[in-house]
Protein backbone atom coordinates (compact mmCIF):
# COMPACT_ATOMS: atom_id res chain seq x y z
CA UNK A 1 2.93 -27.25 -40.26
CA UNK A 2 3.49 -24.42 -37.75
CA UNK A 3 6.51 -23.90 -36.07
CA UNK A 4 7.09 -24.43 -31.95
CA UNK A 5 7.18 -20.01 -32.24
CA UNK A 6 4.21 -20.04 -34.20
CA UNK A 7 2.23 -21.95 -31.86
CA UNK A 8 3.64 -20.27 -28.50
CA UNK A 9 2.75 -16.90 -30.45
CA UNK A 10 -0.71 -17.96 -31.35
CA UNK A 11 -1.53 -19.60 -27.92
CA UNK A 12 -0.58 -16.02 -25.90
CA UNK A 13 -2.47 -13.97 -28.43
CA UNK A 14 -5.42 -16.25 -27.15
CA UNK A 15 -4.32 -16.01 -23.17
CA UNK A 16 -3.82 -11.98 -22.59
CA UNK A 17 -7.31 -10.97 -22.48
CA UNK A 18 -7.32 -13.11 -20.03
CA UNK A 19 -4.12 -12.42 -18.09
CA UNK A 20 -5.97 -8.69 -18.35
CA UNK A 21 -9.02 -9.62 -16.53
CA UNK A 22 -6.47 -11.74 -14.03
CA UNK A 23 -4.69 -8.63 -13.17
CA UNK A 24 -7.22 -6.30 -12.89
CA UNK A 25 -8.74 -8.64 -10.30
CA UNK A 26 -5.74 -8.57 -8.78
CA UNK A 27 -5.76 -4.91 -8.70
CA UNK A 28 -9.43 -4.95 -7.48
CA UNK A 29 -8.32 -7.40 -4.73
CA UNK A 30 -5.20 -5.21 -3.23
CA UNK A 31 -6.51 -2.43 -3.59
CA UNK A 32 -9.41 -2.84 -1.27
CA UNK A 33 -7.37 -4.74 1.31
CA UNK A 34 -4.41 -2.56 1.86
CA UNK A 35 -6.75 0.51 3.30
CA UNK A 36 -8.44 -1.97 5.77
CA UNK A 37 -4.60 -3.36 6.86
CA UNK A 38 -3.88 0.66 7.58
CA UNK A 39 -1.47 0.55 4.39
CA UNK A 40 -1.18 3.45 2.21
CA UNK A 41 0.37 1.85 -1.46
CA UNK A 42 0.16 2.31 -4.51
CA UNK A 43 -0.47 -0.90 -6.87
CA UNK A 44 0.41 -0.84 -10.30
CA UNK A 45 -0.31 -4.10 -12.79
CA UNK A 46 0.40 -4.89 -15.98
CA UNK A 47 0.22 -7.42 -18.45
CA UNK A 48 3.04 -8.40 -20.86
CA UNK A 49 2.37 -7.48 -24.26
CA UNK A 50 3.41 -10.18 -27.41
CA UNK A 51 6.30 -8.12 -28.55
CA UNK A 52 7.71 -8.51 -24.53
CA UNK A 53 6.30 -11.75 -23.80
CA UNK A 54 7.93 -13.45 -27.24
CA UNK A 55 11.21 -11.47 -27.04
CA UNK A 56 11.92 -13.16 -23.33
CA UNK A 57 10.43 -16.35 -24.91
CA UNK A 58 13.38 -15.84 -27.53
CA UNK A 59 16.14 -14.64 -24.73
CA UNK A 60 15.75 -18.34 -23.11
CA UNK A 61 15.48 -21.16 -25.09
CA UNK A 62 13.65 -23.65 -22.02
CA UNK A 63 10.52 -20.89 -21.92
CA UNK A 64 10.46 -21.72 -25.76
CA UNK A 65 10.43 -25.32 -25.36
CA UNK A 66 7.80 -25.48 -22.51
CA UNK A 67 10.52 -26.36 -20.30
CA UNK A 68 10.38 -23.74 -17.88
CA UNK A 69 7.23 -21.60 -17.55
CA UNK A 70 6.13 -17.57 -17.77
CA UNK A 71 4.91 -16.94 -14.64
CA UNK A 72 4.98 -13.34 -14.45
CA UNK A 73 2.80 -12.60 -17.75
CA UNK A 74 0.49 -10.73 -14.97
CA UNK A 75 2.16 -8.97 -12.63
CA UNK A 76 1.05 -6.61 -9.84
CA UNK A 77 3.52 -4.18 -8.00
CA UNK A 78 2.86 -2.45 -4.40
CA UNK A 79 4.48 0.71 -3.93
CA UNK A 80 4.99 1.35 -0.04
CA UNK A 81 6.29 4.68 1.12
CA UNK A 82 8.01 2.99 4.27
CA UNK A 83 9.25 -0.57 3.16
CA UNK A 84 8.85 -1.54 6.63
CA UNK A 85 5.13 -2.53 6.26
CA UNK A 86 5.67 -4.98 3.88
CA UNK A 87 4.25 -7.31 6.94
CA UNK A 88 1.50 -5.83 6.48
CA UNK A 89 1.19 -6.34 2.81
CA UNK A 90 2.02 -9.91 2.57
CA UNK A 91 -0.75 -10.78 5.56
CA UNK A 92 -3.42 -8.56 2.53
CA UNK A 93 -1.87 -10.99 -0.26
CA UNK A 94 -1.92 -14.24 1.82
CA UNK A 95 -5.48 -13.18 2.44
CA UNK A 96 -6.60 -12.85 -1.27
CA UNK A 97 -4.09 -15.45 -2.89
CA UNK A 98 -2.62 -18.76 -2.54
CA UNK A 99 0.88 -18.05 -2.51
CA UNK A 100 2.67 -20.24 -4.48
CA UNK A 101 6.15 -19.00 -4.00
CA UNK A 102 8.18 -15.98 -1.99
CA UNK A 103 11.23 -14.52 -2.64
CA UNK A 104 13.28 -11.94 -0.70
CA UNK A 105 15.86 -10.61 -3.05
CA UNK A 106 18.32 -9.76 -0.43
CA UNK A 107 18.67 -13.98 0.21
CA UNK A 108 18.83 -14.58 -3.57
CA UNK A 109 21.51 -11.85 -4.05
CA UNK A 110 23.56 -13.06 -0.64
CA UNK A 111 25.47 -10.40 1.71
CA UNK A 112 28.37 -9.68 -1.28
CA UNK A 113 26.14 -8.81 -3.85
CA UNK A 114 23.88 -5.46 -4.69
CA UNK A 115 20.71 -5.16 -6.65
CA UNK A 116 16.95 -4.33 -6.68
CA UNK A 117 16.01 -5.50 -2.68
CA UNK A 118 11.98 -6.30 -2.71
CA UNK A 119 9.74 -9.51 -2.16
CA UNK A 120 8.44 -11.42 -4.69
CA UNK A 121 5.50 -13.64 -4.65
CA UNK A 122 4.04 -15.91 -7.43
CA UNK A 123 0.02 -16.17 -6.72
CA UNK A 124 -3.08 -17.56 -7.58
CA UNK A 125 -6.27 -15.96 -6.70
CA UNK A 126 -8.30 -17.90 -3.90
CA UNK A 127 -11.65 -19.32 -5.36
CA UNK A 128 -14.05 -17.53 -2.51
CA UNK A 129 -13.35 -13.94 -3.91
CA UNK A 130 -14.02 -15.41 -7.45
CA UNK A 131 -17.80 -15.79 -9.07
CA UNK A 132 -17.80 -19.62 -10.76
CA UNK A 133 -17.22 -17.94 -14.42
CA UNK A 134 -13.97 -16.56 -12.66
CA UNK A 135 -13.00 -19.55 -11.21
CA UNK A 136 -12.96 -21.44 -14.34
CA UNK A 137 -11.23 -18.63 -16.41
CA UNK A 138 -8.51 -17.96 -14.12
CA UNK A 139 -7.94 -22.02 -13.06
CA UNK A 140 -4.42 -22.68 -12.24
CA UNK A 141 -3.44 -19.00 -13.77
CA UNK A 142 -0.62 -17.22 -11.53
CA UNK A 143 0.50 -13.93 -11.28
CA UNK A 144 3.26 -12.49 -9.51
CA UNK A 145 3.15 -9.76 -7.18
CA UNK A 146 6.12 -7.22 -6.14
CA UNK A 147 6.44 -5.65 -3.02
CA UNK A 148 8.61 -2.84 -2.50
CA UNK A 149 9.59 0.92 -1.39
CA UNK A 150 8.95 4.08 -3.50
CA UNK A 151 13.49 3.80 -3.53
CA UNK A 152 12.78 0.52 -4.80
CA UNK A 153 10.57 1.67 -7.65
CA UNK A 154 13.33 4.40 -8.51
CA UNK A 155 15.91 1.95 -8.45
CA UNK A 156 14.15 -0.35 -10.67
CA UNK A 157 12.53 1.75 -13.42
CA UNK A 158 16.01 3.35 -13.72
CA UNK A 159 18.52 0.09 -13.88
CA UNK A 160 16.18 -2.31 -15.67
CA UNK A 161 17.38 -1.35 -19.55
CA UNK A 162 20.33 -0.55 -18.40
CA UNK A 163 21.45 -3.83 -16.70
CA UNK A 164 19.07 -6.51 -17.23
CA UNK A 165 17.76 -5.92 -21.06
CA UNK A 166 21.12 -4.61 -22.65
CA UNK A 167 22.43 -6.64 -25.07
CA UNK A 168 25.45 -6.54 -24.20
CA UNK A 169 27.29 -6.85 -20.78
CA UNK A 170 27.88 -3.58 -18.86
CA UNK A 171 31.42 -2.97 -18.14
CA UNK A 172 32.69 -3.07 -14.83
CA UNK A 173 33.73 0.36 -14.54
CA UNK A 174 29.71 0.75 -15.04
CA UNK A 175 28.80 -1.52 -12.84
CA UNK A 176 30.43 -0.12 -9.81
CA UNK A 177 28.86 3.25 -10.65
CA UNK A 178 24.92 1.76 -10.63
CA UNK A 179 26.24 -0.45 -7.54
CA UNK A 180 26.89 2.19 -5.74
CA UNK A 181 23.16 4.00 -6.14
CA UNK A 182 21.75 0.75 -5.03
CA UNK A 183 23.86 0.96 -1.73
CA UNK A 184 22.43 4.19 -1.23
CA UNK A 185 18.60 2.82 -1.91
CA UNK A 186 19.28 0.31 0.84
CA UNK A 187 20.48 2.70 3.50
CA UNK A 188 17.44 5.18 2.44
CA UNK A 189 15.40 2.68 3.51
CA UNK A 190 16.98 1.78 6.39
CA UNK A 191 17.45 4.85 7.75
CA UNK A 192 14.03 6.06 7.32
CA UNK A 193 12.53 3.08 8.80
CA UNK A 194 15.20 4.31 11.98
CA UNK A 195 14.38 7.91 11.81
CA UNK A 196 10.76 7.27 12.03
CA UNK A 197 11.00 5.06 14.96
CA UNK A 198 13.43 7.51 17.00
CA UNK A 199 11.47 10.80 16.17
CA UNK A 200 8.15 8.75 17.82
CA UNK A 201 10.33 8.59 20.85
CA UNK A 202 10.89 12.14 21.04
CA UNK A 203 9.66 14.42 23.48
CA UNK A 204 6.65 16.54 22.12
CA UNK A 205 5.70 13.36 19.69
CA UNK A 206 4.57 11.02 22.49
CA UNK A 207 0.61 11.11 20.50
CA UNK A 208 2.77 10.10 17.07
CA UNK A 209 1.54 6.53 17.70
CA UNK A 210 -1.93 7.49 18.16
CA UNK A 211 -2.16 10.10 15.36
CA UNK A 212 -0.29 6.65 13.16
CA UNK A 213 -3.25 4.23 14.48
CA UNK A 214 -6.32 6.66 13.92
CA UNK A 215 -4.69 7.40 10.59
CA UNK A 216 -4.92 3.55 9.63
CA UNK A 217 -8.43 3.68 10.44
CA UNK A 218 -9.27 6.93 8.57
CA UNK A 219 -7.85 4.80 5.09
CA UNK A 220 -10.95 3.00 5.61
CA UNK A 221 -13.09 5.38 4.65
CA UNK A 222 -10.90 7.47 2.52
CA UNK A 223 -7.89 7.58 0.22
CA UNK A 224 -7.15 11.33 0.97
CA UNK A 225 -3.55 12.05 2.58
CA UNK A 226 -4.14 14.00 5.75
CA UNK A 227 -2.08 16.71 7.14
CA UNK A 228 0.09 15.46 9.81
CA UNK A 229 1.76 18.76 10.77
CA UNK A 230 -1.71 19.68 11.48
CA UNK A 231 -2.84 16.72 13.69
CA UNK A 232 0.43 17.53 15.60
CA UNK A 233 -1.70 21.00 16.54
CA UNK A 234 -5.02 19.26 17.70
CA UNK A 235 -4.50 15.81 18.85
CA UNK A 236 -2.05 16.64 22.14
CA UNK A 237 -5.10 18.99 23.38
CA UNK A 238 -7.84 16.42 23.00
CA UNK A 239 -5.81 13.30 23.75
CA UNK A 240 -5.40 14.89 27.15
CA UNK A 241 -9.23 14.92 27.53
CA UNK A 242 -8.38 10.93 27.97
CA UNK A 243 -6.40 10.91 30.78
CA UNK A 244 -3.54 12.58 29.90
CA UNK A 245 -1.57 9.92 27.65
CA UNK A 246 -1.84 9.00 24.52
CA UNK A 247 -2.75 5.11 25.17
CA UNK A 248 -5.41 6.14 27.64
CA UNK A 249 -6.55 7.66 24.23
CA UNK A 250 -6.22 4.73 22.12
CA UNK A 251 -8.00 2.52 24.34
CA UNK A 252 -10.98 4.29 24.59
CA UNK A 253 -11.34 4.80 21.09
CA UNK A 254 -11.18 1.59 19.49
CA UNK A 255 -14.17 0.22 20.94
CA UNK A 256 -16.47 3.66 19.77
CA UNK A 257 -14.83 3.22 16.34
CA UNK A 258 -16.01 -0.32 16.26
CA UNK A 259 -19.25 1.02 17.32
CA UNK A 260 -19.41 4.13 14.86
CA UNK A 261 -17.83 2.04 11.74
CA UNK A 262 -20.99 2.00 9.98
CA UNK A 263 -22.17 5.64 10.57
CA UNK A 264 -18.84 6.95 9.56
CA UNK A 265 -18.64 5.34 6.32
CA UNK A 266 -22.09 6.43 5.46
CA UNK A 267 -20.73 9.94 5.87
CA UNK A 268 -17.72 9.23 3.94
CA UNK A 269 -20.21 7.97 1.11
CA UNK A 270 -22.37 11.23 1.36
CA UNK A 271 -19.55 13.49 1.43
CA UNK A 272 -17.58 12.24 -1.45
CA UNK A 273 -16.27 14.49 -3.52
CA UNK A 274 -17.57 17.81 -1.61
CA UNK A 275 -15.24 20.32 -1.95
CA UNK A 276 -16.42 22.62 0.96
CA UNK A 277 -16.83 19.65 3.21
CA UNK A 278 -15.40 20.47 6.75
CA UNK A 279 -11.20 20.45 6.02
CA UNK A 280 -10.88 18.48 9.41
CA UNK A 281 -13.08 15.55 8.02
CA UNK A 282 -10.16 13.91 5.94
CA UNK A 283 -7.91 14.29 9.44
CA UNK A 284 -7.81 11.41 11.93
CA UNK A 285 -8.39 13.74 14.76
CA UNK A 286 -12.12 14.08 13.64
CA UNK A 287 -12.58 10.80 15.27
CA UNK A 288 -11.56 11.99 18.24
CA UNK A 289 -13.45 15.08 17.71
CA UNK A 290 -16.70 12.90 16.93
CA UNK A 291 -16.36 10.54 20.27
CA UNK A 292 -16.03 13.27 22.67
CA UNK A 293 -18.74 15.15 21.24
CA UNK A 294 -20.76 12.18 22.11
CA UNK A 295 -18.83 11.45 25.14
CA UNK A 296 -17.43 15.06 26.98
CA UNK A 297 -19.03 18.19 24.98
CA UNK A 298 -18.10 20.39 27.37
CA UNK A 299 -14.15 18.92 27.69
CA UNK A 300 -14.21 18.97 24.46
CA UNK A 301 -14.97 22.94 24.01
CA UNK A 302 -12.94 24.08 26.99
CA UNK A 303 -9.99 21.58 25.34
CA UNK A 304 -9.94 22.88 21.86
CA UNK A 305 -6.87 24.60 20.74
CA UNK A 306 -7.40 28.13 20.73
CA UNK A 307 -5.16 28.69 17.08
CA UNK A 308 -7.80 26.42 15.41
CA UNK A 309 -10.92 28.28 13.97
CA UNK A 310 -13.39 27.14 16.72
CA UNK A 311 -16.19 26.98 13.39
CA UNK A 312 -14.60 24.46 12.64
CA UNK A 313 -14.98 22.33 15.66
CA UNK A 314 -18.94 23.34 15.58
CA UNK A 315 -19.44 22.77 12.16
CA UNK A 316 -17.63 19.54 12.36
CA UNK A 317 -20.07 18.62 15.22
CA UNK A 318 -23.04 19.57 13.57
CA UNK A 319 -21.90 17.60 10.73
CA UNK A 320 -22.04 14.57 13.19
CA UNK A 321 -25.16 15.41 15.18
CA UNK A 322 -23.54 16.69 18.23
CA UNK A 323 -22.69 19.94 17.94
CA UNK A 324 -20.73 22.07 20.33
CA UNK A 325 -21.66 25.49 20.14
């Protein structure tokens, strides 16, 4: 007769391939949401493999006993530079999961205590971004999903053996040392989120917010990393074609963009992967560059900056269909 490990052995060795297929769906999910919320992340996923999945099966006696259940044997992590869009992540995951449970770390560990600060979700994929195979397979299957900062990530891949998998208790002495690095991940983060917001408000950065929003929208077509220092060259000039402030800008270009959406994927898709393609294609100030070639050819000439290579405005416009010679 086979022993409660036996069968709780044999009964995952059936489950991960599909946990693997979960999580990749997962993956699949995320990963296409997060550009169209503006968010650049990473997202990593794994799947715990038997020698893990039986060894914290052996740790606690009530997952051995069916007591208490695994519900991280899938698990999905989102790696934000800027922890302060993790809004913006957990609208993507509420979009693509029923969320089954959330957990902020900082309430669990309380104002006296230190340790790895994310959010925690357990999940279930939602049935309309499922075929009816896929619906069936993954019925009632969760998966949880971490949310965190790239200090976060640090934090965690470094303390994990350390604290939580030793086998035996870290002294004090020890403790106080790792405690302290974790202080230091919090401020990071907190101070980064506050330098951000005061360098915005400085003078020379008033088109930071706009170069921010057409950046979200260039994610949509493309996971390349622009150059911001050089969008802090172009954009003033043409976002002064607009009006002369940076939300006159803004406001006119969301409705082309809404407009052009199509067109500019297409070129996206036929450009992909084009290593002499136009170096001011992968910058957010293209769209700019594209609407007032439509719009104000002749602003748009007299505007450009004169350090930029003016080829590259023409052969930018050409690319489009309305080039300024």
């Amino acid at each position: 007769m086979a022993s409660q490990y036996e069968d709780v052995r044999a009964a995952y060795i059936r489950e991960r391939p599909i946990y693997l297929e979960l999580c990749n769906k997962g993956k699949e999910l995320l990963l296409s949401g997060l550009p169209e919320a503006g968010v650049r992340g990473e997202v990593d996923g794994r799947v715990k493999d038997l020698v893990s999945y039986l060894r914290k099966m052996l740790r606690k006696s009530e997952y051995l006993s069916g007591e208490r259940l695994i519900q991280d044997k899938a698990g999905l992590r989102v790696i934000l530079p800027y922890f302060d869009e993790e809004g913006e992540v957990g609208a993507v995951i509420e979009r693509f999961f029923h969320v089954d449970e959330r957990e902020e770390t900082v309430e669990r560990l309380g104002a006296d205590r230190l340790g790895y600060l994310a959010v925690h979700y357990i999940v279930r994929i939602r049935e309309e971004f499922l075929d009816e195979e896929k619906q069936t397979l993954f019925d009632g299957l969760q998966m949880e999903v971490q949310v965190g900062s790239i200090a976060q990530r640090a934090w965690a891949e470094v303390s994990h053996e350390l604290i939580y998998k030793g086998a035996v208790d870290v002294p004090v002495a020890y403790q106080r040392i790792i405690n302290r690095l974790v202080a230091l991940m919090e401020v990071f983060d907190s101070e980064v989120a506050r330098a951000r917001e005061a360098i915005a408000q400085l003078p020379g950065f008033e088109v930071a917010p706009l170069i921010s929003e057409l950046d979200r929208e260039l994610l949509r077509f493309t996971s390349k990393v622009p150059d911001r220092s050089l969008s802090q060259r172009i954009v003033p000039a043409l976002a002064a074609l607009y009006g002369g402030e940076a939300g006159a800008a803004s406001a006119k270009i969301q409705p082309w963009l809404n407009q052009e959406r199509g067109r500019i994927a297409e070129l996206h898709e036929e450009y992909e992967g084009n290593f002499e393609i136009n170096p001011l294609f992968y910058q957010p100030e293209a769209f700019l560059i594209f609407e007032r070639a439509d719009s104000d050819p002749a602003g748009l000439k007299t505007a450009w900056p004169g350090e930029i290579p003016r080829e590259l405005l023409v052969s930018l416009t050409e690319l489009w269909g309305n080039p300024v010679e």
